[in-house]
PDB file of N, CA and C in Angstrom:
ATOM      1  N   UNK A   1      34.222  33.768  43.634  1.00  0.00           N
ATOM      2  CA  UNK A   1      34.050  33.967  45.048  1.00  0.00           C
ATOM      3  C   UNK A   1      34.656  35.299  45.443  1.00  0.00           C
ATOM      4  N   UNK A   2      33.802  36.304  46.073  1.00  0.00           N
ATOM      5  CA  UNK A   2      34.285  37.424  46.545  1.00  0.00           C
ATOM      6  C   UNK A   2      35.581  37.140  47.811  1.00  0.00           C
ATOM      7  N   UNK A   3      35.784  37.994  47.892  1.00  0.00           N
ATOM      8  CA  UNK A   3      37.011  37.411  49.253  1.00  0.00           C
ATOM      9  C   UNK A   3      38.262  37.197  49.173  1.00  0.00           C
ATOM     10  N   UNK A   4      38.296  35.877  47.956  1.00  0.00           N
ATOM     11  CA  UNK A   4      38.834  34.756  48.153  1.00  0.00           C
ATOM     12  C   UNK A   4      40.026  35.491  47.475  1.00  0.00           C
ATOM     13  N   UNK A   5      41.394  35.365  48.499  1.00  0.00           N
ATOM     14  CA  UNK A   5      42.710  35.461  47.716  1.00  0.00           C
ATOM     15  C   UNK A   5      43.730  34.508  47.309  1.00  0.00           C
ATOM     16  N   UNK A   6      43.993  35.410  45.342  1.00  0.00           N
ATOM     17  CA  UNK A   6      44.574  34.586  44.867  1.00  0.00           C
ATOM     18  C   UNK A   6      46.342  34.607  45.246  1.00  0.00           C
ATOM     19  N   UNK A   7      46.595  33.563  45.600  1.00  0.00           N
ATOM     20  CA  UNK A   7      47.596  33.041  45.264  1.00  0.00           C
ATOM     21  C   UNK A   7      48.901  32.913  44.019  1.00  0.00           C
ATOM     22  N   UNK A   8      49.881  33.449  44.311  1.00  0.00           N
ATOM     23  CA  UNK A   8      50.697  32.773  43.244  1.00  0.00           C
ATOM     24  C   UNK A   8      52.088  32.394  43.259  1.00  0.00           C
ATOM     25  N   UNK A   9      52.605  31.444  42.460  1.00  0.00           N
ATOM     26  CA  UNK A   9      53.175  30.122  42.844  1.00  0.00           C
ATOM     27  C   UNK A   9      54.648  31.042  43.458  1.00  0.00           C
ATOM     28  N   UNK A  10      55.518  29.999  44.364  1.00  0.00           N
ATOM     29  CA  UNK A  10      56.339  30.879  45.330  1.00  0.00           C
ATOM     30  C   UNK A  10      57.777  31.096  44.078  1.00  0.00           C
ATOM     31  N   UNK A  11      58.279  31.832  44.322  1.00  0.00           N
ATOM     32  CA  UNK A  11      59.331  32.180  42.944  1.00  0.00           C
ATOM     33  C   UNK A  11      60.452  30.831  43.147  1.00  0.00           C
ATOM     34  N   UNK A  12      61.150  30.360  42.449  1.00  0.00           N
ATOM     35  CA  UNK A  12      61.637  29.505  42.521  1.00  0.00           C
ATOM     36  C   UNK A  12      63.254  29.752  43.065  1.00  0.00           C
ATOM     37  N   UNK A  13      63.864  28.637  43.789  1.00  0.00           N
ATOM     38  CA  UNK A  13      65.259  29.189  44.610  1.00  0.00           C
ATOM     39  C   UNK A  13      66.326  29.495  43.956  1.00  0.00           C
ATOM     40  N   UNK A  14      66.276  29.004  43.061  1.00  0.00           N
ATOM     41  CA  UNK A  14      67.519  29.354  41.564  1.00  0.00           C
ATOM     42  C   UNK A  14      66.799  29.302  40.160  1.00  0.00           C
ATOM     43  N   UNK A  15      67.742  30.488  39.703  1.00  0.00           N
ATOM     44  CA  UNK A  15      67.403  31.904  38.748  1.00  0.00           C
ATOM     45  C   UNK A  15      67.506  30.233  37.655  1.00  0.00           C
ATOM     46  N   UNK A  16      68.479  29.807  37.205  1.00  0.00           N
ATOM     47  CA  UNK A  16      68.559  28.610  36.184  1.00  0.00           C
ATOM     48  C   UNK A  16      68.643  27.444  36.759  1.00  0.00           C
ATOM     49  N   UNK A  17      68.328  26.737  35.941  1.00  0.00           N
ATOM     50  CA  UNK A  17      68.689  24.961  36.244  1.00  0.00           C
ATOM     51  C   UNK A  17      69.618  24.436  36.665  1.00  0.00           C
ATOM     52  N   UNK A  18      70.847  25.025  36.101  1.00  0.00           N
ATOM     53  CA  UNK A  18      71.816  24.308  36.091  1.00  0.00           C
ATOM     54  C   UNK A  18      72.646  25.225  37.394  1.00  0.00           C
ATOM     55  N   UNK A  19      72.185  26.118  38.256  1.00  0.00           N
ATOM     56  CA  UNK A  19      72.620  26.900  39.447  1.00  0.00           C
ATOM     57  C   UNK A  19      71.939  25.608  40.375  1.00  0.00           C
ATOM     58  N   UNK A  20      71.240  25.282  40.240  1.00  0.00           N
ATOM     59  CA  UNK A  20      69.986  24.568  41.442  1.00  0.00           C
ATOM     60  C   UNK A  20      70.803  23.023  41.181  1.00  0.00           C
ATOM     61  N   UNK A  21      71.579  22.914  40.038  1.00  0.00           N
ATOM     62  CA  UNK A  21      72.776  21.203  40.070  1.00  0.00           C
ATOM     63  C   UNK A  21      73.610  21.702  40.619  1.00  0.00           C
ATOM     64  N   UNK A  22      74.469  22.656  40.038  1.00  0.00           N
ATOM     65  CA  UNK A  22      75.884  23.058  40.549  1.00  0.00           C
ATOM     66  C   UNK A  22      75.785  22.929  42.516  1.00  0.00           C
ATOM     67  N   UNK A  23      74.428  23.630  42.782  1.00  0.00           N
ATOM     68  CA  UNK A  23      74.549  23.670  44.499  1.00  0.00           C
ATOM     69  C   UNK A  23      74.280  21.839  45.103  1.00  0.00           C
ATOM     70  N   UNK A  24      73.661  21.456  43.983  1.00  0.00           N
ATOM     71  CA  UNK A  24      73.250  19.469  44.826  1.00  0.00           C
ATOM     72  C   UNK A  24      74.496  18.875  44.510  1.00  0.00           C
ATOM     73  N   UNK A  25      75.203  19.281  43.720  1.00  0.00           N
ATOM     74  CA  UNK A  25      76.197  18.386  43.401  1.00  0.00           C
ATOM     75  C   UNK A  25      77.880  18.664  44.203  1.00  0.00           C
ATOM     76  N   UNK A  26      77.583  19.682  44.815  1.00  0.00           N
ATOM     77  CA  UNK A  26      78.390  20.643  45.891  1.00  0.00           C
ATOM     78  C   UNK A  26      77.821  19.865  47.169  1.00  0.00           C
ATOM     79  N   UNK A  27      76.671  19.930  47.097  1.00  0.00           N
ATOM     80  CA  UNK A  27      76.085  19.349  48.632  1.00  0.00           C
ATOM     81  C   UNK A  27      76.053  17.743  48.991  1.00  0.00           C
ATOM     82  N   UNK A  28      76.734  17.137  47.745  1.00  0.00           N
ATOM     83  CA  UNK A  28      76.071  15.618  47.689  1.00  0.00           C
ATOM     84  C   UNK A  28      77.556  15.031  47.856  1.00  0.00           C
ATOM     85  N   UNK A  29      78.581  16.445  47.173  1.00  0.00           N
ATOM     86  CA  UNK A  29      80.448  15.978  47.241  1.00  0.00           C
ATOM     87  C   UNK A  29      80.446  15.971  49.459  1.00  0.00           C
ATOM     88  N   UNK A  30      80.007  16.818  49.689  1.00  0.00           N
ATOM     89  CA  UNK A  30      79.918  17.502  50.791  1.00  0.00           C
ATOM     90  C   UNK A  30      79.678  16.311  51.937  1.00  0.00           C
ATOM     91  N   UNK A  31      78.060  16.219  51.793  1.00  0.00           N
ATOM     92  CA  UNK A  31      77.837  14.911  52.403  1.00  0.00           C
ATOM     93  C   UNK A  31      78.758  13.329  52.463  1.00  0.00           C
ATOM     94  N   UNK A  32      79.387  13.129  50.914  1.00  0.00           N
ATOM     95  CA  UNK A  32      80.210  11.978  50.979  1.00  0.00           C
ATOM     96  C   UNK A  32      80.990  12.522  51.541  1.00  0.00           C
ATOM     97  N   UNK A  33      81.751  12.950  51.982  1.00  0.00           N
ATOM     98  CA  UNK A  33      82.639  13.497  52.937  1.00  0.00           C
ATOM     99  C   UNK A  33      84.270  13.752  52.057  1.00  0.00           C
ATOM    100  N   UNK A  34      83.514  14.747  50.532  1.00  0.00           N
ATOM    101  CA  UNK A  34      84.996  14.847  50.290  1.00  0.00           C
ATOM    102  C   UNK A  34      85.464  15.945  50.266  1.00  0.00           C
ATOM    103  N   UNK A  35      84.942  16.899  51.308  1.00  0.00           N
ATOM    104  CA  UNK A  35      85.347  18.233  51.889  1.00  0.00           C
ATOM    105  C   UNK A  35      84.747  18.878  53.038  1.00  0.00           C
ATOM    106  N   UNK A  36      85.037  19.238  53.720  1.00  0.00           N
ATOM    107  CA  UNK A  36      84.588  20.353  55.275  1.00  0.00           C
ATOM    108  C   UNK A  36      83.550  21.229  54.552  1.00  0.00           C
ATOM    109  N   UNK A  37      82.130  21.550  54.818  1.00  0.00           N
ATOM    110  CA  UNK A  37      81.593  22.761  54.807  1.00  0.00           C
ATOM    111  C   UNK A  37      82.481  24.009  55.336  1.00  0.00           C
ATOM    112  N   UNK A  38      82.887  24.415  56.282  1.00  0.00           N
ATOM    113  CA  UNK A  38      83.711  25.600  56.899  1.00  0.00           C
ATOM    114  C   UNK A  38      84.802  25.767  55.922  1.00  0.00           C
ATOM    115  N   UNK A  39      85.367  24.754  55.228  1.00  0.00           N
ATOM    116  CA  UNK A  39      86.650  24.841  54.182  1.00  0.00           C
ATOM    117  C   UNK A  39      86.071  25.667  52.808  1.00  0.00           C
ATOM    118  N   UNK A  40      84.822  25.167  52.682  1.00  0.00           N
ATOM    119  CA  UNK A  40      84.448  25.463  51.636  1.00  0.00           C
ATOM    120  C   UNK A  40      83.745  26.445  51.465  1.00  0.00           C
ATOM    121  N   UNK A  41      83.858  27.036  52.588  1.00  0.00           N
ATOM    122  CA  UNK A  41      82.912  28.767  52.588  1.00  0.00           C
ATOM    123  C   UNK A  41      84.074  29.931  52.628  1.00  0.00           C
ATOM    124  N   UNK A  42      85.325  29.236  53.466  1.00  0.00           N
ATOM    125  CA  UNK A  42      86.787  30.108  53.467  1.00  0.00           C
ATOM    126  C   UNK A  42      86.732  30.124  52.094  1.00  0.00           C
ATOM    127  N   UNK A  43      86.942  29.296  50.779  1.00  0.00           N
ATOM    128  CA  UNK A  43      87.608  29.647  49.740  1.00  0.00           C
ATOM    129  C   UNK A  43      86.199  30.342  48.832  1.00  0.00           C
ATOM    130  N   UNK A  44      85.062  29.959  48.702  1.00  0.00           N
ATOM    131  CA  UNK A  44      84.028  30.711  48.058  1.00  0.00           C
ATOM    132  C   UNK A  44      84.288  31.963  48.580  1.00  0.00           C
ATOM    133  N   UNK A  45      84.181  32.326  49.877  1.00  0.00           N
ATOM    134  CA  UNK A  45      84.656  33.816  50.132  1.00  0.00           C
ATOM    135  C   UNK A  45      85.767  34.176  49.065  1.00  0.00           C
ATOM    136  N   UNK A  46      86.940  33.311  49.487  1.00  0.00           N
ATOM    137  CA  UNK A  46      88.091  33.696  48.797  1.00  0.00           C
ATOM    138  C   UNK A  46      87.667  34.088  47.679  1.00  0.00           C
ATOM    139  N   UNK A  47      87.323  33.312  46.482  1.00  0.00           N
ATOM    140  CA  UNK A  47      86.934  33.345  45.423  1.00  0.00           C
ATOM    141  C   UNK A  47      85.609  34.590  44.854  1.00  0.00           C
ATOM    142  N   UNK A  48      85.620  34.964  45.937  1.00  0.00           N
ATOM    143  CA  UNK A  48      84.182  36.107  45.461  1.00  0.00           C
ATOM    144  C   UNK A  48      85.155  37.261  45.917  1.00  0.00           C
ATOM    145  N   UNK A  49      85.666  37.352  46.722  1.00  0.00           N
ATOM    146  CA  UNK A  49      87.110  38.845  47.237  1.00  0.00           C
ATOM    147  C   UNK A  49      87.241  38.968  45.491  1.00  0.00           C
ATOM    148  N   UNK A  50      87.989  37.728  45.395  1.00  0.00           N
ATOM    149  CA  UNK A  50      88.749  37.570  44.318  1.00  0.00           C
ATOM    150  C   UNK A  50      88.350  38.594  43.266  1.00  0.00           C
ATOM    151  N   UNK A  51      87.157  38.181  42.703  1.00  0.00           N
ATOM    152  CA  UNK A  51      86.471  38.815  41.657  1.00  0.00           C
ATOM    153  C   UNK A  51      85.881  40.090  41.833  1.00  0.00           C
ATOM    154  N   UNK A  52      85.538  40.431  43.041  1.00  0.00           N
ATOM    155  CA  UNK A  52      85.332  41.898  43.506  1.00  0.00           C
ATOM    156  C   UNK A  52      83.742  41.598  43.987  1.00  0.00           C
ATOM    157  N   UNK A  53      83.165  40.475  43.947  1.00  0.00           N
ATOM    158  CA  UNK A  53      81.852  40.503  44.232  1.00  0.00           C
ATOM    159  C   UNK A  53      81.882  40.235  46.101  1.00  0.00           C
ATOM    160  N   UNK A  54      82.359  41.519  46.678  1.00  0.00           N
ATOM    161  CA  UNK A  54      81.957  41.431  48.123  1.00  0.00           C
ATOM    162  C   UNK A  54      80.889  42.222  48.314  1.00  0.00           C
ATOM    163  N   UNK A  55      80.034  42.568  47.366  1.00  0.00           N
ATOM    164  CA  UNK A  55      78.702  42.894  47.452  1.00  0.00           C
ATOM    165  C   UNK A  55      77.428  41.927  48.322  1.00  0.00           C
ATOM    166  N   UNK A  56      76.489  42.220  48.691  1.00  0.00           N
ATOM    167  CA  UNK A  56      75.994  41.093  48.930  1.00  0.00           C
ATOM    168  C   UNK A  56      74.713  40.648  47.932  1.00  0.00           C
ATOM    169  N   UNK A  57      75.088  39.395  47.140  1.00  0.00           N
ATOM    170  CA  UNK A  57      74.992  38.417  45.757  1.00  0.00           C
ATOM    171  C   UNK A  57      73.009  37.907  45.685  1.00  0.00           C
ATOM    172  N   UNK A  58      72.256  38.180  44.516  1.00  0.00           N
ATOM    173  CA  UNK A  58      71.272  37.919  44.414  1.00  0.00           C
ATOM    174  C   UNK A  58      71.643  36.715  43.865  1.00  0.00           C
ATOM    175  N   UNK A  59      72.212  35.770  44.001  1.00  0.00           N
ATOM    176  CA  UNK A  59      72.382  34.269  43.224  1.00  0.00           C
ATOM    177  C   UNK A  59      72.599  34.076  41.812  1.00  0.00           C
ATOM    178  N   UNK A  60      72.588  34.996  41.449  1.00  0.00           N
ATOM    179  CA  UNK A  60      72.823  35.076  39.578  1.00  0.00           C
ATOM    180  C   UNK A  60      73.861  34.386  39.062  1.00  0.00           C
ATOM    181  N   UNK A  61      74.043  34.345  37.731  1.00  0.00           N
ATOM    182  CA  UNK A  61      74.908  33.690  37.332  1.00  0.00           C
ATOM    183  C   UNK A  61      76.287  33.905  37.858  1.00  0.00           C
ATOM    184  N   UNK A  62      76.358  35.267  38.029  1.00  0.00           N
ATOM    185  CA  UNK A  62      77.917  35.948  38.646  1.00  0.00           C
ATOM    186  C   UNK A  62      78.749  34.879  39.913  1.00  0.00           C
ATOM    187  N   UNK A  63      77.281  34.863  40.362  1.00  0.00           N
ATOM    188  CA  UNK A  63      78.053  34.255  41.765  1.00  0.00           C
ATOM    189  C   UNK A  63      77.585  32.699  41.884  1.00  0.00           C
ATOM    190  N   UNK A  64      76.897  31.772  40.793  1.00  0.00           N
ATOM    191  CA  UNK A  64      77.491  30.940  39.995  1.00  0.00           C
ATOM    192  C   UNK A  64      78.665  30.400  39.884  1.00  0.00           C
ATOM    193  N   UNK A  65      78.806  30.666  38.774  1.00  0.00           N
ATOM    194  CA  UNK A  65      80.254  30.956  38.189  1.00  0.00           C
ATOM    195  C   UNK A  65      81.543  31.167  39.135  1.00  0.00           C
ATOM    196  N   UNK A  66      81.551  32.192  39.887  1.00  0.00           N
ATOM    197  CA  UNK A  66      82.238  31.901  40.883  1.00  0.00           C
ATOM    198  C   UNK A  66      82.144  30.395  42.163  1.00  0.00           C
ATOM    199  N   UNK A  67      80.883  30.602  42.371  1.00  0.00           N
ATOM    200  CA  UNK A  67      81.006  28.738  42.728  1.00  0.00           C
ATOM    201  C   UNK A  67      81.071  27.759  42.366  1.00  0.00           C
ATOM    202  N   UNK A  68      81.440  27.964  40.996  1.00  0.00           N
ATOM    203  CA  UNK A  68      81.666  26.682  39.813  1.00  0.00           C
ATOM    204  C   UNK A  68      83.146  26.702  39.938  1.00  0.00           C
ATOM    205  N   UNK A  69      83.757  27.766  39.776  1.00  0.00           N
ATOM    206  CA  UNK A  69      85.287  28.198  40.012  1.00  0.00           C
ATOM    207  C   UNK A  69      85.994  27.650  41.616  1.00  0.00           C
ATOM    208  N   UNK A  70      85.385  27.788  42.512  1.00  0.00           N
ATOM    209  CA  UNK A  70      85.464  27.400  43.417  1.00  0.00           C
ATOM    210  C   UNK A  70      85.533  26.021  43.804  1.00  0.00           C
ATOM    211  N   UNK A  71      84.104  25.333  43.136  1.00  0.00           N
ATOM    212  CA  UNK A  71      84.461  23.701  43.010  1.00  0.00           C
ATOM    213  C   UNK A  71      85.667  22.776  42.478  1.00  0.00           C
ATOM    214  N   UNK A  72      85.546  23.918  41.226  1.00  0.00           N
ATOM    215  CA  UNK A  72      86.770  23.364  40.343  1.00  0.00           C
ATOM    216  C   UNK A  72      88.018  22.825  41.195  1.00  0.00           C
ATOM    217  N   UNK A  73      88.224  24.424  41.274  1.00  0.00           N
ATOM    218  CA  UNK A  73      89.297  24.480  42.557  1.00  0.00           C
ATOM    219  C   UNK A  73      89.840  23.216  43.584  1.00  0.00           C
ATOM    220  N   UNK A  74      88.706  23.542  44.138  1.00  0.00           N
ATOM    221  CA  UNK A  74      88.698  22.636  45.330  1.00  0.00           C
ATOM    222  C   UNK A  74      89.369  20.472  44.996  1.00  0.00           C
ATOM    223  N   UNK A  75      88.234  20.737  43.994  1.00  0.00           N
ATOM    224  CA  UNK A  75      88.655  19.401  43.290  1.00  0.00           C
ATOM    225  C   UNK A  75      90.116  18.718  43.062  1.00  0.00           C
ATOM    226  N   UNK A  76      90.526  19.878  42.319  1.00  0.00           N
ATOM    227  CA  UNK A  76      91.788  20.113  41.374  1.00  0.00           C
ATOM    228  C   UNK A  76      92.506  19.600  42.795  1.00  0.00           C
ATOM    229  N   UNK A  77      92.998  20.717  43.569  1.00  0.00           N
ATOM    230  CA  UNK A  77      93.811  20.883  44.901  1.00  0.00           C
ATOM    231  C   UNK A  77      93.484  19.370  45.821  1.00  0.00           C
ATOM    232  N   UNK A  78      92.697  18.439  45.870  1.00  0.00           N
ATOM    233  CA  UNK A  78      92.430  17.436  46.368  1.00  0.00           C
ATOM    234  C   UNK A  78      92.849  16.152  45.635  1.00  0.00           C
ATOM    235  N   UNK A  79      93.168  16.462  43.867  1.00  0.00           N
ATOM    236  CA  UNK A  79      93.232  15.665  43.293  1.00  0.00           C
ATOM    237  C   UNK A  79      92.212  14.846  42.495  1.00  0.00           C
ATOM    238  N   UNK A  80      91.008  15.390  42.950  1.00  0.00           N
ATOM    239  CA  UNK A  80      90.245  14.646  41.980  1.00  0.00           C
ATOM    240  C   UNK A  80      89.578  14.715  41.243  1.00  0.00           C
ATOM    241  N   UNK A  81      90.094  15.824  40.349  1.00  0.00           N
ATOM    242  CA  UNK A  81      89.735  16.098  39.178  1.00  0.00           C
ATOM    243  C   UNK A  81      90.868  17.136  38.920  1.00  0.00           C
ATOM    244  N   UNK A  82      91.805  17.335  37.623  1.00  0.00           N
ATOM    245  CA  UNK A  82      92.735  18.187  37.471  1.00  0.00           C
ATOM    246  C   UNK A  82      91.942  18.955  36.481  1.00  0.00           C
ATOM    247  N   UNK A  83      92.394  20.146  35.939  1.00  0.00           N
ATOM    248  CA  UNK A  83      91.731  20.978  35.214  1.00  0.00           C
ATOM    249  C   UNK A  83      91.893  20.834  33.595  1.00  0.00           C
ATOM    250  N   UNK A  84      92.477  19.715  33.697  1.00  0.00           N
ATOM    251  CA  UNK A  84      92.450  19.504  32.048  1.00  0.00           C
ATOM    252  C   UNK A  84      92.022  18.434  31.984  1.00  0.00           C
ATOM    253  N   UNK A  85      91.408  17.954  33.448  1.00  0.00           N
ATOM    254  CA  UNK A  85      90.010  16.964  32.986  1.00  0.00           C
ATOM    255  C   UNK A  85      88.999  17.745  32.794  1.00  0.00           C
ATOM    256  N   UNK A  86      88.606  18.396  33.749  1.00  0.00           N
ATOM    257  CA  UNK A  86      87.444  19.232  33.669  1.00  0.00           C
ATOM    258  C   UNK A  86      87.008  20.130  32.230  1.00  0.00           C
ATOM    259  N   UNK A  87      88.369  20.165  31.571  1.00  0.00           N
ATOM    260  CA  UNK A  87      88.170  20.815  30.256  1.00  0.00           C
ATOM    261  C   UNK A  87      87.647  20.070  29.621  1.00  0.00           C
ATOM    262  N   UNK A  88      88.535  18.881  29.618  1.00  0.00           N
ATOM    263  CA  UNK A  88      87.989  17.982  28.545  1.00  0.00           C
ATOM    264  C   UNK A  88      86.661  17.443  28.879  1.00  0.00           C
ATOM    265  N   UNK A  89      86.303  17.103  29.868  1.00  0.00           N
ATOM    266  CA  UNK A  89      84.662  16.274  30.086  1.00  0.00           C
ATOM    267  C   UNK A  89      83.525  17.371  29.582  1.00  0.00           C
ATOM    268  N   UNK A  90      84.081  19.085  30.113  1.00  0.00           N
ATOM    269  CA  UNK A  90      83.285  19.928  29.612  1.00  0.00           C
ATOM    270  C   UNK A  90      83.190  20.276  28.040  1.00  0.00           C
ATOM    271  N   UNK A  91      84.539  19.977  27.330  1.00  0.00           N
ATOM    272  CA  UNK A  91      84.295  19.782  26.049  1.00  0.00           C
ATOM    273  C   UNK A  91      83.401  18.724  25.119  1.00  0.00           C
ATOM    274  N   UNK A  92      83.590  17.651  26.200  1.00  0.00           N
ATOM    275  CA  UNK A  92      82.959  15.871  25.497  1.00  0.00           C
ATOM    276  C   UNK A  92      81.553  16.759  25.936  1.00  0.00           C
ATOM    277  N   UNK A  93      80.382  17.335  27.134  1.00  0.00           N
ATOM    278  CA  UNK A  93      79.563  17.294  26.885  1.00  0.00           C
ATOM    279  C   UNK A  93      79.175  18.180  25.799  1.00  0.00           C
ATOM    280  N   UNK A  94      79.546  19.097  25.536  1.00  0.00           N
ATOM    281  CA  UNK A  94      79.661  20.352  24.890  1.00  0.00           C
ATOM    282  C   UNK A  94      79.069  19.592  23.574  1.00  0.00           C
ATOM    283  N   UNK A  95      80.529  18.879  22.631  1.00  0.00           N
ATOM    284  CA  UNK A  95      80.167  17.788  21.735  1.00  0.00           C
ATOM    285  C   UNK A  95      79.233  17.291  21.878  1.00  0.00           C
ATOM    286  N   UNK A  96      78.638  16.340  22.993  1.00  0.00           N
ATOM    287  CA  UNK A  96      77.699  15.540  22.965  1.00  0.00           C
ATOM    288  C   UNK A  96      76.488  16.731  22.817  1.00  0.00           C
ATOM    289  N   UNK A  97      76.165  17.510  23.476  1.00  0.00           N
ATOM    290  CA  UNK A  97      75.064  18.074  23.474  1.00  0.00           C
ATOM    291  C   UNK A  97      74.806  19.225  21.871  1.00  0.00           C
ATOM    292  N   UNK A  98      75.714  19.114  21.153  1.00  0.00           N
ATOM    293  CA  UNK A  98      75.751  19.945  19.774  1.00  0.00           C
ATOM    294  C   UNK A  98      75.264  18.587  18.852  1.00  0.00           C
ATOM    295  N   UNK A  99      76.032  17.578  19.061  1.00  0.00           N
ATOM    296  CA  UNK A  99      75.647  16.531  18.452  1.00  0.00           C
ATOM    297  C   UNK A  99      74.509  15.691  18.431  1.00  0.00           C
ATOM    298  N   UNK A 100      73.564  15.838  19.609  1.00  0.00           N
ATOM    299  CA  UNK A 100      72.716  15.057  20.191  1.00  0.00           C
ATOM    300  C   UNK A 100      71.294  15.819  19.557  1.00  0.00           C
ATOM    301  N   UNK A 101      70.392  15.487  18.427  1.00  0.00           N
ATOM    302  CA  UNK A 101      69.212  15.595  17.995  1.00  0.00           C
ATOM    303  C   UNK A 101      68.153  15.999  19.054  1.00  0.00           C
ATOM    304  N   UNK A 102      67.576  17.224  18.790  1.00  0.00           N
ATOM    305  CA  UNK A 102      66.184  17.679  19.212  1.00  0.00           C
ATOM    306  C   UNK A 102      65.605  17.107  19.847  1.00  0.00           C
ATOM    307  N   UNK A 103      65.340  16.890  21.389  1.00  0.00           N
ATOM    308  CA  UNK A 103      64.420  16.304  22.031  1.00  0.00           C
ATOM    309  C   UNK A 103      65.084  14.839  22.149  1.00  0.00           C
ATOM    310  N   UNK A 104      66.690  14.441  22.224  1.00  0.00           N
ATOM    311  CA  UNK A 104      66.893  13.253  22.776  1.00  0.00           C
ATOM    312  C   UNK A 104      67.408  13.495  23.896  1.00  0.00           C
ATOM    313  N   UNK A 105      68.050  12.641  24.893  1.00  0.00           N
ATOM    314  CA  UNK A 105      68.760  12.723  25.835  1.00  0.00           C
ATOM    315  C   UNK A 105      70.475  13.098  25.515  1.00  0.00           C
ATOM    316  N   UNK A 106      70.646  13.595  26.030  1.00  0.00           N
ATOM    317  CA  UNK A 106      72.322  14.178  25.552  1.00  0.00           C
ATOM    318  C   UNK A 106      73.157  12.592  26.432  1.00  0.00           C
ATOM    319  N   UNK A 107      74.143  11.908  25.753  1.00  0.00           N
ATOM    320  CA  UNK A 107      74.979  11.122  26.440  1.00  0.00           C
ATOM    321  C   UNK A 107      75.896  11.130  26.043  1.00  0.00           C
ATOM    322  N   UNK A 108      77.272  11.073  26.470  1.00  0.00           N
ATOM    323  CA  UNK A 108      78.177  11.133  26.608  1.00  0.00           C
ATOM    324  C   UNK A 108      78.881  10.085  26.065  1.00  0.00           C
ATOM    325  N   UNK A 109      80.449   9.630  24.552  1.00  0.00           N
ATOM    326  CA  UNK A 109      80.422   8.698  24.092  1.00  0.00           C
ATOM    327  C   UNK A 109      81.041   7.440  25.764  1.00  0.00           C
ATOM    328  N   UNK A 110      79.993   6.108  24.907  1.00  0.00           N
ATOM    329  CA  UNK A 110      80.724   4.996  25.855  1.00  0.00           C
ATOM    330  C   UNK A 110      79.452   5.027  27.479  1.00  0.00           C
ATOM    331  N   UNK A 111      78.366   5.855  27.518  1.00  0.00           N
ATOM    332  CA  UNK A 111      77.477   5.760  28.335  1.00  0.00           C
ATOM    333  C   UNK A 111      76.317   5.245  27.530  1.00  0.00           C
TER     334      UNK A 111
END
């Protein structure tokens, strides 16, 4: 068909997968009500000063990472999660997912 324009598909909102969890799982702590949105934009700021990224951030891993740092944080300072849990659960998946065969589901021991 003369005319007719093509289309193509809209770019997607996060660069990786696991940027597009890190933000639902931020938004889902959020909603249960186990932190202030306004609290949690003071210390992501904080946390991006921190690192020097007062640039303004295309979502990449950089600034990621810094909101992974930030969660941590936040957690830790509330109590519910200390950072040598977070090591360790990130180590158990780590394990699980080195250990876990081609094309299965990765689980965690005792799930």
């Amino acid at each position: 068909m003369s005319g007719c324009m093509s289309h193509s598909a809209p770019e997607p909102a996060f660069a990786e997968p696991w940027h597009a969890q890190l933000f639902a799982v931020t938004v889902a702590l959020n909603e249960a009500g186990q932190f202030d949105w306004p609290d949690w934009a003071v210390r992501f700021s904080q946390t991006l000063k921190r690192h020097g990224l007062d640039r303004e951030l295309n979502g990449g891993s950089d600034y990621f990472f810094a909101w992974l740092e930030t969660l941590e944080a936040l957690l830790e300072d509330q109590g519910a999660a200390s950072s040598n849990e977070v090591v360790e659960l990130r180590d158990a998946w780590e394990d699980a997912y080195l250990s876990t065969p081609h094309g299965q589901p990765v689980q965690l021991n005792g799930e």
